[in-house]
N, C-alpha and C. Protein backbone atom coordinates (compact mmCIF):
# COMPACT_ATOMS: atom_id res chain seq x y z
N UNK A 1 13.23 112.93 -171.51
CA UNK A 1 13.53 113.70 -170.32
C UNK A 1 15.05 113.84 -170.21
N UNK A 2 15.56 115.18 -170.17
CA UNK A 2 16.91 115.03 -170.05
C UNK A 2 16.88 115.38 -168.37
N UNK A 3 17.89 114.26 -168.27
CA UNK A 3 19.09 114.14 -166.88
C UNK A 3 19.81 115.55 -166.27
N UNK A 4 18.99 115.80 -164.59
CA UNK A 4 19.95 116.88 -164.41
C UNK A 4 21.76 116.17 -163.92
N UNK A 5 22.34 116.55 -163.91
CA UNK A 5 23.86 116.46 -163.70
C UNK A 5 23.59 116.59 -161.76
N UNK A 6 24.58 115.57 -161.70
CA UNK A 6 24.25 115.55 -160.53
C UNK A 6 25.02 116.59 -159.63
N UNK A 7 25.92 117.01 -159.93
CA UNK A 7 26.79 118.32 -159.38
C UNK A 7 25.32 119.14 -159.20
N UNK A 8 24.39 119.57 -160.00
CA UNK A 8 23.18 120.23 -159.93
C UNK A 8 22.35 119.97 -158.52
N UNK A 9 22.47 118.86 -158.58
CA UNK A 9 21.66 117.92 -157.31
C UNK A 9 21.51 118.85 -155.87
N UNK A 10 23.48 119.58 -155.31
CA UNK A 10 23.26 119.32 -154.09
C UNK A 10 22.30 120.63 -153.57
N UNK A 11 21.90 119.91 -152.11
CA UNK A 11 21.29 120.67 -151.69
C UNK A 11 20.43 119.98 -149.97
N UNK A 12 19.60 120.87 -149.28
CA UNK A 12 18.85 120.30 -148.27
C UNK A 12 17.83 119.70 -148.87
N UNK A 13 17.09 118.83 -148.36
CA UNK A 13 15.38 117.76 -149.12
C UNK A 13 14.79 117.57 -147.90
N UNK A 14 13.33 117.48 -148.09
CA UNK A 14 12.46 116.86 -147.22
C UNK A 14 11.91 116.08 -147.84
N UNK A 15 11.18 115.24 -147.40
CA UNK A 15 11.06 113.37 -147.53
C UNK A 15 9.44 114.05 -148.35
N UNK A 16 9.06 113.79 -149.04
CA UNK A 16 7.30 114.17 -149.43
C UNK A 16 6.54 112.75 -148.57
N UNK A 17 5.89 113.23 -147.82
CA UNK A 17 5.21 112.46 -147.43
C UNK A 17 3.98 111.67 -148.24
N UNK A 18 3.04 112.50 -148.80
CA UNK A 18 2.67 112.04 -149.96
C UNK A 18 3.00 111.19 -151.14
N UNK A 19 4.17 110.93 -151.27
CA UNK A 19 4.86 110.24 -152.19
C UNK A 19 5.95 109.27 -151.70
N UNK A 20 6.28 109.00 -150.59
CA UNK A 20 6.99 108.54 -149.84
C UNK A 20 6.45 107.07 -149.07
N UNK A 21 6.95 106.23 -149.15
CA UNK A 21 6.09 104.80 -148.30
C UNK A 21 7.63 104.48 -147.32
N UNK A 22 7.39 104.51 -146.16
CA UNK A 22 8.69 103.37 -145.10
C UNK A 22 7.74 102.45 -144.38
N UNK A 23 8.00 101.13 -144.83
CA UNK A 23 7.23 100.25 -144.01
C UNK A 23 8.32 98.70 -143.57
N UNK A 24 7.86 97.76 -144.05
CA UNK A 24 8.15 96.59 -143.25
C UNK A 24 7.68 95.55 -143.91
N UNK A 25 8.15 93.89 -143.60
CA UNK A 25 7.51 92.97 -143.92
C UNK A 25 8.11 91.92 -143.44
N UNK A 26 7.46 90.98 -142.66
CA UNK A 26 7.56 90.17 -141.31
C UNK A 26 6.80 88.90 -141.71
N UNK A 27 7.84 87.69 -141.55
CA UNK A 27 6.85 86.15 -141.87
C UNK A 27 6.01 86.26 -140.64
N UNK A 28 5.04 85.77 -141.31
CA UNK A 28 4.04 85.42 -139.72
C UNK A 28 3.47 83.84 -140.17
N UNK A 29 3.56 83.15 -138.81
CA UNK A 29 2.96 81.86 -138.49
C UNK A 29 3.97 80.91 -139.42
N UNK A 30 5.15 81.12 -140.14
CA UNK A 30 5.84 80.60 -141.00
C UNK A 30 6.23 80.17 -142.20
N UNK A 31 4.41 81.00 -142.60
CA UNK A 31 4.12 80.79 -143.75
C UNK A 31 3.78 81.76 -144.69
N UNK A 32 3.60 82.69 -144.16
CA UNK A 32 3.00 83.99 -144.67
C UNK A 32 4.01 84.94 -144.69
N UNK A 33 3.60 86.63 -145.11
CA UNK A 33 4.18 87.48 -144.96
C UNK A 33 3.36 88.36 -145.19
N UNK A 34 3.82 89.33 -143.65
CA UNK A 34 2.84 90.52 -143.66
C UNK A 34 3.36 92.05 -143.78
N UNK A 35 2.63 92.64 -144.80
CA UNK A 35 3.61 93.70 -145.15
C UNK A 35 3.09 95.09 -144.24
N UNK A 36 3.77 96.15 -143.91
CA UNK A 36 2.66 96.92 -143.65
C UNK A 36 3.29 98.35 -143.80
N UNK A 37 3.70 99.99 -143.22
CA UNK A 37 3.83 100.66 -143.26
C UNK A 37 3.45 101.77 -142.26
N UNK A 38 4.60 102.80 -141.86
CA UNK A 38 4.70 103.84 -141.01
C UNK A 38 3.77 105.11 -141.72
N UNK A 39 2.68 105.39 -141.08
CA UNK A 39 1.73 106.26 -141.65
C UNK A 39 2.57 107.80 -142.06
N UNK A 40 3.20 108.66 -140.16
CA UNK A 40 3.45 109.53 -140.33
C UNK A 40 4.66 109.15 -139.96
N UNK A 41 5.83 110.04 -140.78
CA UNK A 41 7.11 110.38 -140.21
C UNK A 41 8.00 111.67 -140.82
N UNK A 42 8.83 111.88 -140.50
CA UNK A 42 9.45 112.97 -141.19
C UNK A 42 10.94 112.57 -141.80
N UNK A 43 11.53 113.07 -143.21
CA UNK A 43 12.69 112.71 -143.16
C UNK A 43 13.23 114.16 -143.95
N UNK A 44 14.90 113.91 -143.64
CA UNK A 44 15.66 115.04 -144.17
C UNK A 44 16.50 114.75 -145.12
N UNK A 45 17.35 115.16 -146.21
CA UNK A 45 18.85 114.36 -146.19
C UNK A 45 19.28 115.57 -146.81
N UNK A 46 20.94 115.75 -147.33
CA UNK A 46 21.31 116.62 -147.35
C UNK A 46 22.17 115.96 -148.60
N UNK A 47 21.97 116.24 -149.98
CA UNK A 47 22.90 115.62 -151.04
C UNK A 47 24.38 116.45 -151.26
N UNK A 48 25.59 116.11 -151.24
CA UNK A 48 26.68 116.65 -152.03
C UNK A 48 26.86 115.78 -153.30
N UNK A 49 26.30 116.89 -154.52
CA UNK A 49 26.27 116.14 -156.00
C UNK A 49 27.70 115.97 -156.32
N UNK A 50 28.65 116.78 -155.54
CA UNK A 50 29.98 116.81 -156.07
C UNK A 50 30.93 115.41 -155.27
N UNK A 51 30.38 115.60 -154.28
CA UNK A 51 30.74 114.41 -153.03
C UNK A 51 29.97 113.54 -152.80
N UNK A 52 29.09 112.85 -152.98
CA UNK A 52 28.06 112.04 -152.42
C UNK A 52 28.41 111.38 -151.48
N UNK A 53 29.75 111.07 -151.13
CA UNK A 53 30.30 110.65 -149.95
C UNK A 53 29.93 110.84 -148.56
N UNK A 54 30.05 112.57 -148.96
CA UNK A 54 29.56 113.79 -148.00
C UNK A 54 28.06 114.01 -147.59
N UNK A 55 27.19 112.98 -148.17
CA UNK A 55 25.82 113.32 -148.01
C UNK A 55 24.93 112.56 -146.70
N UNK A 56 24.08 113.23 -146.27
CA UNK A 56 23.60 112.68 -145.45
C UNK A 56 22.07 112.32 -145.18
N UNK A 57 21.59 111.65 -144.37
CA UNK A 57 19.95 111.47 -144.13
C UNK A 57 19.38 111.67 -142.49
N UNK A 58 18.27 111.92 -142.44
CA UNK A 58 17.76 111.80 -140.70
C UNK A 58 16.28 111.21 -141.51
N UNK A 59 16.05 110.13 -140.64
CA UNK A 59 14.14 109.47 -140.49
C UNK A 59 13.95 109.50 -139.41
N UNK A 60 12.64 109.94 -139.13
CA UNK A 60 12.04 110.11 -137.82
C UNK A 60 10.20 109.64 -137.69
N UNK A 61 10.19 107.87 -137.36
CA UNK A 61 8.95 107.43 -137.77
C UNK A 61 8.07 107.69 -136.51
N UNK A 62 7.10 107.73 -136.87
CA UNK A 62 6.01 107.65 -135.20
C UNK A 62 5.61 106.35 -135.37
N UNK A 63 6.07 105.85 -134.13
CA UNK A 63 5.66 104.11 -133.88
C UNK A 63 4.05 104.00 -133.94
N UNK A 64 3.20 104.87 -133.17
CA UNK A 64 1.67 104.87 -133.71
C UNK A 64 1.26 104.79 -134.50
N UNK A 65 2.17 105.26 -136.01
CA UNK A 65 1.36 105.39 -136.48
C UNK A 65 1.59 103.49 -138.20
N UNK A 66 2.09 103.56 -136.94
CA UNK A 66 2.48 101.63 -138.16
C UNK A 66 0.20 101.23 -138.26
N UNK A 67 0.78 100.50 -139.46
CA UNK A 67 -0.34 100.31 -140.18
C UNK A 67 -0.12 99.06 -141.15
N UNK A 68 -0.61 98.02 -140.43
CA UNK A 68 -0.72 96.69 -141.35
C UNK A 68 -1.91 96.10 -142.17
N UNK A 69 -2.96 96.97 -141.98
CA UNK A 69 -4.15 97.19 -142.87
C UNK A 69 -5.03 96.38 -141.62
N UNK A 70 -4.78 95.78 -140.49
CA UNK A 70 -5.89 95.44 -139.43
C UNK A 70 -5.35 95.65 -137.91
N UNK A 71 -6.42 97.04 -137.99
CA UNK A 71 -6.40 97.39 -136.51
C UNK A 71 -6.37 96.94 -135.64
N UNK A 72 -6.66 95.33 -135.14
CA UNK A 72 -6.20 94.45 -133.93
C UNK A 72 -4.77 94.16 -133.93
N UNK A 73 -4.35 93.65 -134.99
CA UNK A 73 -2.28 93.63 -135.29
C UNK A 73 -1.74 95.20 -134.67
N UNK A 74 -2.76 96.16 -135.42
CA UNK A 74 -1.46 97.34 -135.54
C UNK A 74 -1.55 97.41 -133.76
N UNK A 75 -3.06 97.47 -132.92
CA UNK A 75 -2.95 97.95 -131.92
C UNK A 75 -2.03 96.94 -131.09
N UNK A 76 -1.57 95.75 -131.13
CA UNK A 76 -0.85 94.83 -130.89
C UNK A 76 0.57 95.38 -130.87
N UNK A 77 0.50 95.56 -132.39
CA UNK A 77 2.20 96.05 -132.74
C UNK A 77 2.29 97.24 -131.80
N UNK A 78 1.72 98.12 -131.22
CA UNK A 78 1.98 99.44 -130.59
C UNK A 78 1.75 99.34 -128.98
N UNK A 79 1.99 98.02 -128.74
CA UNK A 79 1.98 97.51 -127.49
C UNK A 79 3.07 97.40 -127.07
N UNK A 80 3.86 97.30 -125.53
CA UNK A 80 5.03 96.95 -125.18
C UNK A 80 5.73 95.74 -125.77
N UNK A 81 4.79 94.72 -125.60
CA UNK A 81 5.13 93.41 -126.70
C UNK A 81 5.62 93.92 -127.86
N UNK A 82 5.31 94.71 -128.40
CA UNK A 82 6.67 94.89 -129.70
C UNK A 82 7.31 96.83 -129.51
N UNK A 83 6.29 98.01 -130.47
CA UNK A 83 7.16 98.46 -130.31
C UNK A 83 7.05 99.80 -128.98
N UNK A 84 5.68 99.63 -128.31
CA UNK A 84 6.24 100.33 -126.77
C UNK A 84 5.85 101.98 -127.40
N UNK A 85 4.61 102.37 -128.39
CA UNK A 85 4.81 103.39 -128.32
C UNK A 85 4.35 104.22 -127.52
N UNK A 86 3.55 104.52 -126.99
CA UNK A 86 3.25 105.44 -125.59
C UNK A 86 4.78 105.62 -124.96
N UNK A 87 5.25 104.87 -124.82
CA UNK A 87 6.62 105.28 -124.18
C UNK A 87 8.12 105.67 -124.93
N UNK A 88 7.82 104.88 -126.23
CA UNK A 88 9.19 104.83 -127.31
C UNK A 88 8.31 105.71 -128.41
N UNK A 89 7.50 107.05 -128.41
CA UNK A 89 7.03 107.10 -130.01
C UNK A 89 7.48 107.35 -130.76
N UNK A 90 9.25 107.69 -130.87
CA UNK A 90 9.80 107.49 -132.40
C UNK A 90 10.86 106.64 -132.91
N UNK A 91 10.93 106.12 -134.20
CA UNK A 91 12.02 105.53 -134.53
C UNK A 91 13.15 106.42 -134.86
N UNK A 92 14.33 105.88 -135.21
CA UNK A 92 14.99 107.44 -135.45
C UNK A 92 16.14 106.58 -136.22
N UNK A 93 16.22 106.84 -137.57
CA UNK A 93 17.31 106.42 -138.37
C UNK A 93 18.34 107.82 -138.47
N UNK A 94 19.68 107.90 -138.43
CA UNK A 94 20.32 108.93 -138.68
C UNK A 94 21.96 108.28 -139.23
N UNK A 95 22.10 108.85 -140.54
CA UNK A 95 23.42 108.22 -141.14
C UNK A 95 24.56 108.86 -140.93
N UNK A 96 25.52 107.68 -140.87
CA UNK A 96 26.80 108.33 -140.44
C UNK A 96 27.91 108.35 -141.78
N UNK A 97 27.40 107.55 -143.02
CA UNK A 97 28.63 107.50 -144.10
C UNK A 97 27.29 106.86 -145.36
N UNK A 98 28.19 107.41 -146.68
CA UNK A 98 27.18 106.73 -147.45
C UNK A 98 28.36 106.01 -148.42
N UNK A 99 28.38 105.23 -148.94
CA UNK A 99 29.46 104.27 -149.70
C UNK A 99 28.71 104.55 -151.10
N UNK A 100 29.55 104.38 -152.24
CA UNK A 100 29.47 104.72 -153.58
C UNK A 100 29.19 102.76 -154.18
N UNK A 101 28.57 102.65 -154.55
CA UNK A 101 28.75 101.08 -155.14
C UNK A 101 28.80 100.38 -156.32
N UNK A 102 28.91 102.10 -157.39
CA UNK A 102 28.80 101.88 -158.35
C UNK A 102 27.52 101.95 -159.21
N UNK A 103 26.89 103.04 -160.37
CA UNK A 103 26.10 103.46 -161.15
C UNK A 103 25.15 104.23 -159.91
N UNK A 104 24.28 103.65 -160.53
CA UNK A 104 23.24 104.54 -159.17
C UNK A 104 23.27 104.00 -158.00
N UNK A 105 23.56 102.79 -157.11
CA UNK A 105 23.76 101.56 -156.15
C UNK A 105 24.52 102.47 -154.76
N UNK A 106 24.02 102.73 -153.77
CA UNK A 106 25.09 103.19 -152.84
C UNK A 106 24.36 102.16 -151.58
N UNK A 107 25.59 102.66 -150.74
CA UNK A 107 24.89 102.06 -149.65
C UNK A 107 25.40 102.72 -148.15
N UNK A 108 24.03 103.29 -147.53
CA UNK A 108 23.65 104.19 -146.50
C UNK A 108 23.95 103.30 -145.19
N UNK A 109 25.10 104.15 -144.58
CA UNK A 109 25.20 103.45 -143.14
C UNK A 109 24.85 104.20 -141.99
N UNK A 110 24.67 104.06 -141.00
CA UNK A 110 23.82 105.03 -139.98
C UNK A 110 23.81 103.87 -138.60
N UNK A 111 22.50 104.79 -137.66
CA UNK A 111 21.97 104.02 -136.63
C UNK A 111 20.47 104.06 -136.43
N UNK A 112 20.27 103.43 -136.27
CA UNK A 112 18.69 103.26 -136.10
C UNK A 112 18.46 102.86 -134.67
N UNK A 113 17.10 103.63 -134.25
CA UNK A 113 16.91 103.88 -132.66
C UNK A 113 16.07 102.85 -132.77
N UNK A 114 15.36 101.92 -131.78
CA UNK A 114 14.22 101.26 -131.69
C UNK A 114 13.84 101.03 -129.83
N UNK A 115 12.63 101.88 -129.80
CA UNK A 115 12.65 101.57 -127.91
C UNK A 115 13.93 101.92 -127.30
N UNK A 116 14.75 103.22 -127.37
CA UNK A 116 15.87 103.59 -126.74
C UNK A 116 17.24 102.62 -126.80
N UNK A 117 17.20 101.86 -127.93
CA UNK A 117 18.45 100.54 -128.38
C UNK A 117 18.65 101.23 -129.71
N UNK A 118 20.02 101.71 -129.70
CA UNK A 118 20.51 101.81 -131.07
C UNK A 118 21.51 100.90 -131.78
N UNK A 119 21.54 100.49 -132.74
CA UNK A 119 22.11 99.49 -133.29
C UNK A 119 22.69 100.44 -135.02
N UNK A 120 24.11 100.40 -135.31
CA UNK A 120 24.91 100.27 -136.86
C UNK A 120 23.33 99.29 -137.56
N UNK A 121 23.26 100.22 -138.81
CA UNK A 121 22.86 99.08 -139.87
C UNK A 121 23.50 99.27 -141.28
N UNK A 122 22.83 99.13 -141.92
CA UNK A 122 23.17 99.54 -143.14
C UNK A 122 22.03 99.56 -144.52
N UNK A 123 21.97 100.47 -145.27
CA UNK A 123 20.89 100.44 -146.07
C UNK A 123 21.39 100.09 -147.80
N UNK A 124 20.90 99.68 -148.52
CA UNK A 124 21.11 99.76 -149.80
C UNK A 124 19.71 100.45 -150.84
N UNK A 125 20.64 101.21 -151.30
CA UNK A 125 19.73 102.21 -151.85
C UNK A 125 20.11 102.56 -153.22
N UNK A 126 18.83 103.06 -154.28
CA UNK A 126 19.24 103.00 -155.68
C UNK A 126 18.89 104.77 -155.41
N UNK A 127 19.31 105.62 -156.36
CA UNK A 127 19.12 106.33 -157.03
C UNK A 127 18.38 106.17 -158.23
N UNK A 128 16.56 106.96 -157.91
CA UNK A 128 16.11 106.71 -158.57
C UNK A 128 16.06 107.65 -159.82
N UNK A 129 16.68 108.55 -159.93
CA UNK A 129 16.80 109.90 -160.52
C UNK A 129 16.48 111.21 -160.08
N UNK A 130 16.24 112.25 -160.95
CA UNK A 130 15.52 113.25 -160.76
C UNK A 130 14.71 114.08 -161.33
N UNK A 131 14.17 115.01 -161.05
CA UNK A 131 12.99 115.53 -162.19
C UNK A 131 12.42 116.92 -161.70
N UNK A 132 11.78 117.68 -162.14
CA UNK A 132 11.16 118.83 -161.95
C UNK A 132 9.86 118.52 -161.82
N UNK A 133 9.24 118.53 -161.01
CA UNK A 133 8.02 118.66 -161.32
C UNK A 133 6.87 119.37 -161.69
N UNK A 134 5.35 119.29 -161.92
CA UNK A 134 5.04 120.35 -162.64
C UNK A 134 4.98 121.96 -161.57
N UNK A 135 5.56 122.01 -160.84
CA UNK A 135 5.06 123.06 -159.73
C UNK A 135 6.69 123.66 -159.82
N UNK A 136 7.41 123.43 -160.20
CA UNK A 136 9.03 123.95 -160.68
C UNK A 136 9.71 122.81 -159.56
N UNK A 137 9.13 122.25 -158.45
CA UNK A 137 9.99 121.63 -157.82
C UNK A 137 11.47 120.43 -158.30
N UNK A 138 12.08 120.95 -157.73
CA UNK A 138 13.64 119.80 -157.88
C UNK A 138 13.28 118.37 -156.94
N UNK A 139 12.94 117.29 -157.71
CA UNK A 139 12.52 116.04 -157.07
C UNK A 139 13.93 115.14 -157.20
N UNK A 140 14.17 114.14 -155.91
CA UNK A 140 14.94 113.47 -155.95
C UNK A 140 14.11 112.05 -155.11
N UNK A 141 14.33 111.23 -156.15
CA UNK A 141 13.92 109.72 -155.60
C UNK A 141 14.73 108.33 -155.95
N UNK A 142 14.51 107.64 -154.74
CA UNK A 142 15.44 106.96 -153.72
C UNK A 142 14.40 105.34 -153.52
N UNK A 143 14.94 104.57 -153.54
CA UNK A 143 14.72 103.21 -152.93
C UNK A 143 15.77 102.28 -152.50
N UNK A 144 15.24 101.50 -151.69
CA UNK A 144 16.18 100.46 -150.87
C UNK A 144 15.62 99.76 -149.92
N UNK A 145 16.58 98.99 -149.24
CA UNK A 145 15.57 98.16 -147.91
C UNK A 145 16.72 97.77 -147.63
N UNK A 146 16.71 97.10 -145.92
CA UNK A 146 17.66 96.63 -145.37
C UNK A 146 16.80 95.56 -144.63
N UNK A 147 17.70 94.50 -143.94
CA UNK A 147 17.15 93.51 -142.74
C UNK A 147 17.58 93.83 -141.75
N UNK A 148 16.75 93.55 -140.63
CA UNK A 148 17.28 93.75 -139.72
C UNK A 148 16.26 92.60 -138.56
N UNK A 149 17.06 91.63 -137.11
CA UNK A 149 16.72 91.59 -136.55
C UNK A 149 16.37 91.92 -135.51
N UNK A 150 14.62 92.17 -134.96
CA UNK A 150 14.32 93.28 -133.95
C UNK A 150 14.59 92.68 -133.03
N UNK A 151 14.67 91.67 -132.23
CA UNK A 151 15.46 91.60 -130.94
C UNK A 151 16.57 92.11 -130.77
N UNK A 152 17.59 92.58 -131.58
CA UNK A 152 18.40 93.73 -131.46
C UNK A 152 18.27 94.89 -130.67
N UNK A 153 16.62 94.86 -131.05
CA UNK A 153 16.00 96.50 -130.67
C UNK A 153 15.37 96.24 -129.25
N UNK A 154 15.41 95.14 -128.92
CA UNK A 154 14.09 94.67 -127.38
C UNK A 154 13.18 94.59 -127.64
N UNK A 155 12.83 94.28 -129.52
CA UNK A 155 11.40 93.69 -129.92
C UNK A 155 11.39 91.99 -129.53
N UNK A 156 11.20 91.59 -128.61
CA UNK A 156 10.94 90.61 -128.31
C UNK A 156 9.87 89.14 -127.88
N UNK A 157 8.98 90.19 -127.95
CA UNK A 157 7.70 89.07 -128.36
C UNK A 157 7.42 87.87 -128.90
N UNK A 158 7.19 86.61 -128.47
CA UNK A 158 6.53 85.85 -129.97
C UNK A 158 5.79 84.58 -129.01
N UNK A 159 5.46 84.01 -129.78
CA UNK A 159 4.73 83.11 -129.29
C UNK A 159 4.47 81.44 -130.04
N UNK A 160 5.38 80.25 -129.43
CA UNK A 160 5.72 79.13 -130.13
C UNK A 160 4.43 78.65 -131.10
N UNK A 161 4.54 77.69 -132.20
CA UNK A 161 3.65 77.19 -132.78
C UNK A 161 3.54 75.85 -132.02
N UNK A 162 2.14 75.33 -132.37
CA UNK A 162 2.12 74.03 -132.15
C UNK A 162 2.82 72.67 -133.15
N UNK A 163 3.00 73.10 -134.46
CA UNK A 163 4.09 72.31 -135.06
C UNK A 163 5.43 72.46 -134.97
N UNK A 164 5.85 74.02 -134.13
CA UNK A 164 7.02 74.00 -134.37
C UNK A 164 7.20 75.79 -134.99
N UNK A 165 8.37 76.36 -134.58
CA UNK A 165 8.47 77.34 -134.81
C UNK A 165 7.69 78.53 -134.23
N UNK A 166 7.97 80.04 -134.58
CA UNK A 166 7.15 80.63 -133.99
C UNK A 166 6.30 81.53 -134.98
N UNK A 167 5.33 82.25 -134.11
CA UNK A 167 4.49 83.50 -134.53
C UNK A 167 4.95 84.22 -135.85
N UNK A 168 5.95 84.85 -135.08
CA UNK A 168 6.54 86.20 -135.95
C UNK A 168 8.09 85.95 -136.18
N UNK A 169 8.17 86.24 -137.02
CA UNK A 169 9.81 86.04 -137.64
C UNK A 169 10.78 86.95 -136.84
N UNK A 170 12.27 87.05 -136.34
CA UNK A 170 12.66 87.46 -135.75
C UNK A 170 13.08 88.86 -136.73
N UNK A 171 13.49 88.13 -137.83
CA UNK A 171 13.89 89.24 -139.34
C UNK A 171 12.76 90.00 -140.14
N UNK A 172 13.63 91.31 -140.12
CA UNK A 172 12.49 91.70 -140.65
C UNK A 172 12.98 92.80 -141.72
N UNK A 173 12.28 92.87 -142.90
CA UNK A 173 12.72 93.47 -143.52
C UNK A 173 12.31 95.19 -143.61
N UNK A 174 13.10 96.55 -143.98
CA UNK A 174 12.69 97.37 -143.63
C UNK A 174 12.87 98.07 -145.32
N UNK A 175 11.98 98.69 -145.70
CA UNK A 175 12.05 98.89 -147.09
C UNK A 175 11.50 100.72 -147.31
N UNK A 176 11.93 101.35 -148.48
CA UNK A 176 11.28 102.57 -148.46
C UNK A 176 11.37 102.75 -150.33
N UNK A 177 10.56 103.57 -150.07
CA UNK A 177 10.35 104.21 -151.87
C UNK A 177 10.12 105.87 -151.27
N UNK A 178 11.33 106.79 -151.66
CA UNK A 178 11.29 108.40 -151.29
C UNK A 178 11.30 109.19 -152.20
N UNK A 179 10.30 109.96 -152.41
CA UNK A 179 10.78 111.41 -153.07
C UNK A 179 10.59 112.70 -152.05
N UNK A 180 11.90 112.98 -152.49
CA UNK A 180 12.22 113.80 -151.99
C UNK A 180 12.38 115.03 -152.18
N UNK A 181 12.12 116.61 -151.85
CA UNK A 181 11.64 117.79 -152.77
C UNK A 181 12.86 119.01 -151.95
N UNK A 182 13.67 119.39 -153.01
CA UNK A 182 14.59 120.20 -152.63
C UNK A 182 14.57 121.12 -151.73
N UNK A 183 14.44 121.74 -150.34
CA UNK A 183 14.21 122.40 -149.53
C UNK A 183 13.99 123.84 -149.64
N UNK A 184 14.88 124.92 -150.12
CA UNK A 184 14.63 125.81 -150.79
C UNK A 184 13.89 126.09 -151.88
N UNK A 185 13.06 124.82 -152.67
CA UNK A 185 11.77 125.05 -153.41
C UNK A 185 10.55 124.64 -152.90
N UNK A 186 11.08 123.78 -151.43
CA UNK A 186 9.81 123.53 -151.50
C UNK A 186 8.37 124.16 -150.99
N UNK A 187 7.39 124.09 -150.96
CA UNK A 187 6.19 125.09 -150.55
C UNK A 187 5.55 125.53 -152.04
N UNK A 188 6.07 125.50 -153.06
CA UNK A 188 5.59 126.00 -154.08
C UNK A 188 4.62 125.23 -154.62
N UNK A 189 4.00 123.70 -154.39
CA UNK A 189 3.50 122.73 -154.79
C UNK A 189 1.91 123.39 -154.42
């Protein structure tokens, strides 16, 4: 497979949902870890192949639609006790700078909304390459994850153990795998 040049790259993208996972993964009871994932959301970003400096992203998750594979947790998780969606239903990541870190390695800085609390984070993210796919589309894919603690956000819930410690971990990790499909091609799929 030859390598497009990334000067080739720039352009508008939408997130493929189909091919796209943003989820999560949270110790529970102190021993475990539970992984899970944002069903629907939308994302944008905007590459300068010449600048990557210059490039940017928007995520926009629906708190409903989190999914930890058991419907008593998720309906839990979509409770005021954590993330309040009837009242908060979106998350909203939007970047303000992207840092170069060397080979494919950058790292995405922004703000992330949670329940009307925005908080600086920061993401680390690989460049996963790019490719055509069989429909002529220009694919660009992306991974990374960041931590973050949700009491930051007014996720505040938990509930002590009887040995000690609590429920749910305060940290939590936030992770994604994106492809992403050049905007002006896309629809052709």
């Amino acid at each position: 497979m030859t390598a497009i040049p990334l000067s080739e790259l720039s352009g508008s993208y939408v997130f493929d949902p189909a091919h796209t996972r943003i989820g999560f993964v949270a110790r529970h009871a102190m021993v475990t870890k539970v992984r899970g994932q944002f069903k629907e959301f939308e994302g944008t970003a905007t590459i300068d192949g010449d600048d990557p400096a210059r490039s940017s992203a928007r995520v926009v998750l629906k708190a409903a639609s989190i999914d930890s594979g058991v419907e008593q947790r998720d309906s839990h998780l979509r409770t005021n006790d954590f993330l309040d969606a009837p009242h908060f239903p979106e998350i909203v990541f939007e970047s303000s700078g992207i840092e170069a870190l060397g080979g494919s390695n950058y790292r995405l800085n922004g703000n992330l909304t949670i329940k009307e609390t925005t908080r600086p984070i920061s993401l680390d993210v690989e460049f996963d390459g790019s490719a055509r796919d069989p429909y002529g589309n220009l694919r660009l894919g992306f991974e990374g994850s960041t931590t973050i603690n949700r009491k930051d956000f007014g996720v505040n819930w938990n509930t002590a153990l009887e040995a000690g410690g609590v429920l749910v971990s305060e940290k939590v990790v936030l992770e994604f795998d994106v492809s992403a499909i050049r905007q002006d091609e896309a629809g052709q799929s």
